[in-house]
Protein backbone atom coordinates (compact mmCIF):
# COMPACT_ATOMS: atom_id res chain seq x y z
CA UNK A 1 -34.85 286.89 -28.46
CA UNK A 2 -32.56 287.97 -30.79
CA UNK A 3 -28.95 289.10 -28.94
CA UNK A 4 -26.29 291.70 -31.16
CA UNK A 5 -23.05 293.12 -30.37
CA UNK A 6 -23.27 296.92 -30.79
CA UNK A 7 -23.37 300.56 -29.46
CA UNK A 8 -27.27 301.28 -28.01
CA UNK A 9 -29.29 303.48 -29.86
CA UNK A 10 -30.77 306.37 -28.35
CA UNK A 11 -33.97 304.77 -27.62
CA UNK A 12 -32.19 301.83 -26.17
CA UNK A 13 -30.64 304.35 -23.51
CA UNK A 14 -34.07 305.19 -22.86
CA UNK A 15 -34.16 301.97 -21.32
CA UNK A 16 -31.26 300.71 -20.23
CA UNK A 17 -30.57 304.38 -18.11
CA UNK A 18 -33.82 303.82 -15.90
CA UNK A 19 -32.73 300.69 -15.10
CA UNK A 20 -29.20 301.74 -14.17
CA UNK A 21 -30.68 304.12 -11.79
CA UNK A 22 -32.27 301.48 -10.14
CA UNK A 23 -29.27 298.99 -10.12
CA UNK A 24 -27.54 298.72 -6.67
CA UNK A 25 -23.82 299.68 -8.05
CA UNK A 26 -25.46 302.90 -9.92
CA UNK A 27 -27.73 304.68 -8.17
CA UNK A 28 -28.82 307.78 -9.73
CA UNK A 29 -26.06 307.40 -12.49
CA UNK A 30 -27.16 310.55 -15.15
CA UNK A 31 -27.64 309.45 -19.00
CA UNK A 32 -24.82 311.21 -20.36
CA UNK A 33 -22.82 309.06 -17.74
CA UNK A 34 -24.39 305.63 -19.43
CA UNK A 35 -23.97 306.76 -23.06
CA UNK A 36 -19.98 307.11 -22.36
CA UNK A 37 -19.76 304.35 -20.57
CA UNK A 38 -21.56 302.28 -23.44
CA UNK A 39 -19.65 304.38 -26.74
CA UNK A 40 -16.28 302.73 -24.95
CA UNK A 41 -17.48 299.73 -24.18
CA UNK A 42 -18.14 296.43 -26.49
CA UNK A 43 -22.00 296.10 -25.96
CA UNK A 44 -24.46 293.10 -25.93
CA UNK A 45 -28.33 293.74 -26.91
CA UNK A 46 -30.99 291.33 -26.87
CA UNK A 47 -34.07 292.43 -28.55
CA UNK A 48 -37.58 290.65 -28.37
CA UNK A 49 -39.50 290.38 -31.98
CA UNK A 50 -40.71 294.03 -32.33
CA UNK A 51 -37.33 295.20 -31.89
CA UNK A 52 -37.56 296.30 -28.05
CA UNK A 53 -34.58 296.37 -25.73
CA UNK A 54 -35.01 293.18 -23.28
CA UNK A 55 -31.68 292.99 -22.08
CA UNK A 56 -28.27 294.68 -22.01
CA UNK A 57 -24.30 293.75 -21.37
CA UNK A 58 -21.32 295.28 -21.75
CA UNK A 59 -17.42 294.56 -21.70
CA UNK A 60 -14.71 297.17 -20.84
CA UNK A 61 -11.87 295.07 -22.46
CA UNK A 62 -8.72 295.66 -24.55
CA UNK A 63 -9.79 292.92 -27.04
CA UNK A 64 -6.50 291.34 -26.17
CA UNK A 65 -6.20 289.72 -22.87
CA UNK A 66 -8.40 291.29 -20.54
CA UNK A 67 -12.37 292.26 -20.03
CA UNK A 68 -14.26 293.34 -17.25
CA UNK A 69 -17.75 292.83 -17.86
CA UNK A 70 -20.48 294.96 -16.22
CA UNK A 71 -24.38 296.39 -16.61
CA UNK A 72 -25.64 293.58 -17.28
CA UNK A 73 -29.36 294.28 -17.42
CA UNK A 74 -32.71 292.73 -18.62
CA UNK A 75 -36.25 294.42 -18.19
CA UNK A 76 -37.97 292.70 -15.49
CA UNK A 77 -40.58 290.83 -17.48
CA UNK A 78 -38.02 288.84 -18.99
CA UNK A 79 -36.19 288.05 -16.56
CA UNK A 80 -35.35 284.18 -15.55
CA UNK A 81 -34.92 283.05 -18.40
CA UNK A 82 -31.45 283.19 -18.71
CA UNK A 83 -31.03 285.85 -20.89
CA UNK A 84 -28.59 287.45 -18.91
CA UNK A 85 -26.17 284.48 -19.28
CA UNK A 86 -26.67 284.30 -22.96
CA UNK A 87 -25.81 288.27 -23.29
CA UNK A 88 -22.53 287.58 -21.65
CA UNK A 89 -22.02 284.46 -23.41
CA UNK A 90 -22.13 286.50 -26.36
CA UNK A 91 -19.52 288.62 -25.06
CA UNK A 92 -17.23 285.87 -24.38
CA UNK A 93 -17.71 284.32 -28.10
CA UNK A 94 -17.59 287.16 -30.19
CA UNK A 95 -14.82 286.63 -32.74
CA UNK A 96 -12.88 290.04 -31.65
CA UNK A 97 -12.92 288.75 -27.61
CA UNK A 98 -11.38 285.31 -28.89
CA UNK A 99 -7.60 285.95 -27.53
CA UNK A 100 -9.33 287.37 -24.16
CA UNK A 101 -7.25 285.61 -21.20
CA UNK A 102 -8.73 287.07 -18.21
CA UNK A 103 -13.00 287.78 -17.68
CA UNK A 104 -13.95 289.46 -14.33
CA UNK A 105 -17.35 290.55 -13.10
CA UNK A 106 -18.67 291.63 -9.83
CA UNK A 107 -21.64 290.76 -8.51
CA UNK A 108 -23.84 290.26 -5.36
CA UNK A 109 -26.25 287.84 -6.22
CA UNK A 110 -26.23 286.37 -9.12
CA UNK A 111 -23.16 283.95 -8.88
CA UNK A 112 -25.01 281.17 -9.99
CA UNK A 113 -25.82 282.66 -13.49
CA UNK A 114 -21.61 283.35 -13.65
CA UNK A 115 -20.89 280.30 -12.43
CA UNK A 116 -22.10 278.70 -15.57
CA UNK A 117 -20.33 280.28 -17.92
CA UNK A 118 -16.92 279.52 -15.88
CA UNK A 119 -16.50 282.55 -13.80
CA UNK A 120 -15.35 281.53 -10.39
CA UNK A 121 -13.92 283.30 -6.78
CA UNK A 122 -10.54 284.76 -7.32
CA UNK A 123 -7.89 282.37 -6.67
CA UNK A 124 -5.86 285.07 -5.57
CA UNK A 125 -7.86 287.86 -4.19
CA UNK A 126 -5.28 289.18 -1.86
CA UNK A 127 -3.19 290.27 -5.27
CA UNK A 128 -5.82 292.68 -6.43
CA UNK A 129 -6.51 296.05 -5.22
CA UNK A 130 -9.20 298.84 -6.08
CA UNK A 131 -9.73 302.27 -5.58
CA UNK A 132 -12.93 303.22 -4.91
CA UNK A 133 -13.94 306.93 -5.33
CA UNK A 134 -17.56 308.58 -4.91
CA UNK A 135 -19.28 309.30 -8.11
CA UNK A 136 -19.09 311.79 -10.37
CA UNK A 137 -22.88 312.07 -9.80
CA UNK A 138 -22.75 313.11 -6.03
CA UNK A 139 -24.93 309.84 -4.97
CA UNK A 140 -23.86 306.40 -4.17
């Protein structure tokens, strides 16, 4: 499995956007929705020998101090094998995320696979806040 930091093609977004729809935190989420989320976001694609999407990450990050990292994906027959992990690994190591103080993810079941990598509970959860509108989309 070969794993590259860059925008999805369209074909990727062929896909990654069924898979989206499916995801509990993006139900129903329309394409154009995923391509603009991806075009400003730092993106992680693993790809199996022919060249075929397997699995997908992304970052929302100033390149700074600070990423979020969130959608990550991989196609059900290749998944438990820890390629999940490895995409965000290669997040977390790519030479532009190097000053990077601060990752955050959310997640509701995988903290095991996070855990790994270093991500832990919030120290300090009572000093965050969120806002949490309905989306754009009309379903969630």
């Amino acid at each position: 499995m070969k794993i590259t930091l860059a925008p999805p093609t369209p074909a990727d977004i062929d896909v990654l956007h069924p898979l989206l729809q499916a995801a509990y935190w993006s139900p129903g989420i329309p394409r154009e929705t995923v391509e603009r989320a991806c075009a400003h976001s730092l993106c992680a694609l693993a790809r199996d020998e022919a060249g075929t999407l397997t699995g997908f990450a992304r970052a929302v990050t100033d390149y700074t101090v600070f990423a979020w990292v969130c959608d990550v994906m991989v196609v059900p027959a290749h998944r438990g094998k820890g390629l999940g992990r490895n995409l965000v690994r290669s997040l977390m190591t790519h030479p532009d995320t190097q000053t990077v103080r601060r990752w955050m993810l959310g997640t509701a079941d995988a903290h095991g696979v996070y855990a790994d990598l270093g991500f832990a509970p919030l120290k300090a959860p009572e000093r965050l806040m969120e806002v949490i509108k309905p989306p754009h989309w009309g379903r969630g």
